[in-house]
N, C-alpha and C. Protein backbone atom coordinates (compact mmCIF):
# COMPACT_ATOMS: atom_id res chain seq x y z
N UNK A 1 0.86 -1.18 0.00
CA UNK A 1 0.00 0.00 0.00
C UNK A 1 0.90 1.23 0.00
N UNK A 2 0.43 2.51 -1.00
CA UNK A 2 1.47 3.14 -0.86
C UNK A 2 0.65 4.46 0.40
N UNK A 3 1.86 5.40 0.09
CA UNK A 3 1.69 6.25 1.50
C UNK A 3 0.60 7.44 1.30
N UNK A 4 -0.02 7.98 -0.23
CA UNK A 4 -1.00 8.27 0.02
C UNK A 4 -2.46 7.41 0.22
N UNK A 5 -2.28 6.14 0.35
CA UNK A 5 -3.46 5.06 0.07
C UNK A 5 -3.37 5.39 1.66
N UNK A 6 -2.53 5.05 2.13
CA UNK A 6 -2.09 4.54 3.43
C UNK A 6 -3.11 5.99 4.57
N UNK A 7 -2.54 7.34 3.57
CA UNK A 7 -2.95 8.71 4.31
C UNK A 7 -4.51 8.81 4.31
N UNK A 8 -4.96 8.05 3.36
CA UNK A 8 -6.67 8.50 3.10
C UNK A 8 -7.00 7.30 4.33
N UNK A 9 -6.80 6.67 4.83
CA UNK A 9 -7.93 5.88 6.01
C UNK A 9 -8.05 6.29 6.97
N UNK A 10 -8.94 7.07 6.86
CA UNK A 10 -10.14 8.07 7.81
C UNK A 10 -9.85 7.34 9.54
N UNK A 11 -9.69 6.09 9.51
CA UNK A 11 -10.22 6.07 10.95
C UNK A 11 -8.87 5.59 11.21
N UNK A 12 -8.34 6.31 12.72
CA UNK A 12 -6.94 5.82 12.73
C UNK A 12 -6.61 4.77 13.35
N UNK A 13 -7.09 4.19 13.64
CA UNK A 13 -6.83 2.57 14.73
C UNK A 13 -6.35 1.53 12.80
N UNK A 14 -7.33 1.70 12.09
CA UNK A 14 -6.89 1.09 10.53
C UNK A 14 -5.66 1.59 10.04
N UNK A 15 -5.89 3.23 10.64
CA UNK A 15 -4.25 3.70 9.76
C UNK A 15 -3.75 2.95 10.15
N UNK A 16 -3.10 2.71 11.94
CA UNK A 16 -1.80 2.79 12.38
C UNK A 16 -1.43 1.36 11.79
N UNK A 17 -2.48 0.64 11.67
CA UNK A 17 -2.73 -0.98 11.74
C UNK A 17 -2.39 -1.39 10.41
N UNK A 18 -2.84 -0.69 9.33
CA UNK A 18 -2.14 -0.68 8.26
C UNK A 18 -0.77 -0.17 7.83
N UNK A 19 -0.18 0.90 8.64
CA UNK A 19 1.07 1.13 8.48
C UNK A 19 1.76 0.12 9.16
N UNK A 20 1.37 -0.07 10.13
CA UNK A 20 2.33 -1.03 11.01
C UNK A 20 2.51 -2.06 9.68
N UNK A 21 1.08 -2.88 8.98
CA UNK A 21 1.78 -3.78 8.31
C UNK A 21 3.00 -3.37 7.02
N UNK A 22 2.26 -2.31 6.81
CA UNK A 22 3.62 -1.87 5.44
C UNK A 22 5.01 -1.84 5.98
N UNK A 23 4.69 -1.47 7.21
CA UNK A 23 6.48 -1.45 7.36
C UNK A 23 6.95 -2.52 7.83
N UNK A 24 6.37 -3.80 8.15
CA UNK A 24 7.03 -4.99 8.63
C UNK A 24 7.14 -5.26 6.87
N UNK A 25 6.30 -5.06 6.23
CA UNK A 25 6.42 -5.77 4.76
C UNK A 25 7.72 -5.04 4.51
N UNK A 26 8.03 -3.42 4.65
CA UNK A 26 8.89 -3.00 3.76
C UNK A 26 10.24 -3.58 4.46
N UNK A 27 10.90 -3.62 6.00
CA UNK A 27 11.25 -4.38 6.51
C UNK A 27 11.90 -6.08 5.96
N UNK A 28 10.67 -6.35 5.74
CA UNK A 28 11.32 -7.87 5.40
C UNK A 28 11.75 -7.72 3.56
N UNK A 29 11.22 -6.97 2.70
CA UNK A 29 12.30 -6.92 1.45
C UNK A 29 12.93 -6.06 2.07
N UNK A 30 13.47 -4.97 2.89
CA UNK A 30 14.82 -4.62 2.58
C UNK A 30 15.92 -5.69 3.23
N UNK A 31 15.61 -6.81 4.28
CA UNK A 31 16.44 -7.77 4.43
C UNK A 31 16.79 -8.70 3.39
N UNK A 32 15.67 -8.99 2.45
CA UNK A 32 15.98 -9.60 1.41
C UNK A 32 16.59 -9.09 -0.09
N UNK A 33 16.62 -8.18 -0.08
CA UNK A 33 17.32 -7.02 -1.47
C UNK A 33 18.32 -7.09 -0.81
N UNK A 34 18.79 -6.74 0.83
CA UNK A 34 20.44 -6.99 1.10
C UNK A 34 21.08 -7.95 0.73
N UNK A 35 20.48 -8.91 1.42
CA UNK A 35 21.16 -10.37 0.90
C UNK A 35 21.70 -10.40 -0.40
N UNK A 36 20.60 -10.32 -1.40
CA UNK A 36 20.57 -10.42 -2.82
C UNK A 36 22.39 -9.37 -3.19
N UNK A 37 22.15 -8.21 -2.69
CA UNK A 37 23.29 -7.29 -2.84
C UNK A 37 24.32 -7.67 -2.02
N UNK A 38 24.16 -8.58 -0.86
CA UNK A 38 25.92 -8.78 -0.52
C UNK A 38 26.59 -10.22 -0.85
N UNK A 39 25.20 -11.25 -1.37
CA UNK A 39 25.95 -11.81 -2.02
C UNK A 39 26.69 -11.53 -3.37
N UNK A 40 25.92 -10.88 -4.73
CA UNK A 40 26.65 -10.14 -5.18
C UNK A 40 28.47 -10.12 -5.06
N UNK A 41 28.23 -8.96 -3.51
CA UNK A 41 29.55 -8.29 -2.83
C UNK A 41 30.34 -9.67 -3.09
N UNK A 42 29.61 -10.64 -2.46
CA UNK A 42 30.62 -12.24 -2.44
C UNK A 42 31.49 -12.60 -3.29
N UNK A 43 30.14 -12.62 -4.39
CA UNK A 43 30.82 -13.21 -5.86
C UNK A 43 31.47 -12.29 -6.14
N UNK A 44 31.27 -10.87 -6.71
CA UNK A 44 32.30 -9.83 -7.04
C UNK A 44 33.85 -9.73 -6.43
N UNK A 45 33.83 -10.12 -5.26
CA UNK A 45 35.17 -10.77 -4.64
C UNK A 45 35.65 -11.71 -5.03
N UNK A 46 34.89 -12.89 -4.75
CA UNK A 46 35.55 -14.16 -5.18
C UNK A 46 36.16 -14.07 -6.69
N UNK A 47 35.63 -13.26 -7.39
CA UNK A 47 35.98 -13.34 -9.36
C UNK A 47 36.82 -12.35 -9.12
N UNK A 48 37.98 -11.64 -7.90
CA UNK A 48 39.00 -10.76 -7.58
C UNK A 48 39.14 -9.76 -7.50
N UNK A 49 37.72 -8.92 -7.51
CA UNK A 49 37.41 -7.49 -7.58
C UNK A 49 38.07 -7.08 -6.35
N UNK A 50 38.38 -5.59 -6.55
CA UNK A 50 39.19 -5.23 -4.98
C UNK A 50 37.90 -4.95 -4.50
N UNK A 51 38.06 -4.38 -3.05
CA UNK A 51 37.18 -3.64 -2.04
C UNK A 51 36.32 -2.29 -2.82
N UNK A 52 37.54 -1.68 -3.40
CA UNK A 52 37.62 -0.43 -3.71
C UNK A 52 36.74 -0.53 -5.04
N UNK A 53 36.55 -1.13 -5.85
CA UNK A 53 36.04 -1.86 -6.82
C UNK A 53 34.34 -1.51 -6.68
N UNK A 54 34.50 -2.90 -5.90
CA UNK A 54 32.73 -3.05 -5.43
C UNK A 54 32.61 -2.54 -4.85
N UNK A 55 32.94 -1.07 -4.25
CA UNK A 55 32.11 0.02 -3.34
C UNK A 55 31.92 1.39 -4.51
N UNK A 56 32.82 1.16 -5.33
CA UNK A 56 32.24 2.02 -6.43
C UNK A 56 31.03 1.34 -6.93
N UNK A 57 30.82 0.32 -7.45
CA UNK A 57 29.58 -0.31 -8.15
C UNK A 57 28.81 -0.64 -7.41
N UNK A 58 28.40 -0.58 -6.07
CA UNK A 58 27.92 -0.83 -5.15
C UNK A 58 27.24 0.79 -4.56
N UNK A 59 28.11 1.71 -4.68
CA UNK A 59 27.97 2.80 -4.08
C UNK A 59 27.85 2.62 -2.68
N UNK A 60 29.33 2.22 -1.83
CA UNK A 60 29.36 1.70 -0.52
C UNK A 60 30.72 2.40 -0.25
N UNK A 61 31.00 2.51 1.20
CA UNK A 61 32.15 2.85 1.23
C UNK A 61 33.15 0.98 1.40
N UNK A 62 34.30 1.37 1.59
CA UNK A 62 35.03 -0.01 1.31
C UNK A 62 35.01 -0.24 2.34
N UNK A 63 35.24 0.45 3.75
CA UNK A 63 34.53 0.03 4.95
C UNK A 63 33.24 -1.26 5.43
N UNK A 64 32.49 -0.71 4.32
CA UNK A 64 30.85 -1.67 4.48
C UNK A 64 31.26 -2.77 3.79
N UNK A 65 31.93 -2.68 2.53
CA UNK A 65 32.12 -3.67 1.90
C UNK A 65 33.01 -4.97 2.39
N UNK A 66 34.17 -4.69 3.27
CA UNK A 66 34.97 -5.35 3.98
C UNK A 66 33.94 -5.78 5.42
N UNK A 67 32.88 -4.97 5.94
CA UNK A 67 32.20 -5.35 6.70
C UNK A 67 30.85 -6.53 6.27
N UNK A 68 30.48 -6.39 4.88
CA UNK A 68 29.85 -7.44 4.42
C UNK A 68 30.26 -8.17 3.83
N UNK A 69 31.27 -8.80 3.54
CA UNK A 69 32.64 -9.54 3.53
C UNK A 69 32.92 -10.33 4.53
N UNK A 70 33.16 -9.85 5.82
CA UNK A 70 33.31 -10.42 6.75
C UNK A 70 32.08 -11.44 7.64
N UNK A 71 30.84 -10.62 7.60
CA UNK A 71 29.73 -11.09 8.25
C UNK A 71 29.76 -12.17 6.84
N UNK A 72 29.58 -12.22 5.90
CA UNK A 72 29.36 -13.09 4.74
C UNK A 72 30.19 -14.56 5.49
N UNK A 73 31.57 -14.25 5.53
CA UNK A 73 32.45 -15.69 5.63
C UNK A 73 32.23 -15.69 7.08
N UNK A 74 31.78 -15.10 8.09
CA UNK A 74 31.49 -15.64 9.34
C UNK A 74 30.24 -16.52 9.42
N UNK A 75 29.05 -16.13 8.31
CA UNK A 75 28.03 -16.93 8.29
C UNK A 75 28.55 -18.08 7.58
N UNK A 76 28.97 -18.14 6.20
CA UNK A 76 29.53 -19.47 5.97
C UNK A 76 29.93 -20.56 7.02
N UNK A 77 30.99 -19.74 7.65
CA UNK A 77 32.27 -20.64 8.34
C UNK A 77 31.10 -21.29 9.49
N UNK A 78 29.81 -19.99 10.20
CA UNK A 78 29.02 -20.83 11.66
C UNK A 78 28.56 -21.60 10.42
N UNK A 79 27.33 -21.93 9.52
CA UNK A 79 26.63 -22.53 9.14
C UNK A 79 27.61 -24.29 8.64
N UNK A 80 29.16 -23.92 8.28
CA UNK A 80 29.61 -25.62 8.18
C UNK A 80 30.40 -26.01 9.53
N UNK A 81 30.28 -25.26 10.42
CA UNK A 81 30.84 -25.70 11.45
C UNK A 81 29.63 -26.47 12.43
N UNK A 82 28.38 -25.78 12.24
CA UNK A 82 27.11 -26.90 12.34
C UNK A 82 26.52 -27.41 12.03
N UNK A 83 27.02 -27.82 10.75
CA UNK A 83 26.23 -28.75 9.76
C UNK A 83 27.23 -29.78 9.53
């Protein structure tokens, strides 16, 4: 629902109730568009791109990129260390 649909419901117990759901919805794709974009970050590494690289094409600083880099191979490394 967008945010003038969202502005026209007259009675506000529906607004809030309806915003509340848009933003758990918008919420759960922006966790999932990340993913999508740091695996990306993954592969763009793994095929030898620098840092500096994929934060230009990324529009990230190389900071984030070395930080989603890292959380990336820390999830790898927990997920075969318990499996």
């Amino acid at each position: 629902m967008n945010r003038a649909a969202l502005s026209r419901i007259a009675d506000a117990r529906r607004r809030v109730s309806a915003a509340t759901r848009e933003l758990e919805r918008l919420r759960q794709d922006q966790e999932e568009i990340s993913r999508v974009r740091d695996d990306a970050v993954v592969e763009l590494h793994d095929l030898g791109e620098t840092y500096q690289t994929i934060a230009e094409v990324a529009g990230l600083t190389r900071g984030r990129v070395a930080q989603i880099l890292r959380r990336a191979r820390g999830t790898v490394t927990q997920r075969s260390s318990t499996g």
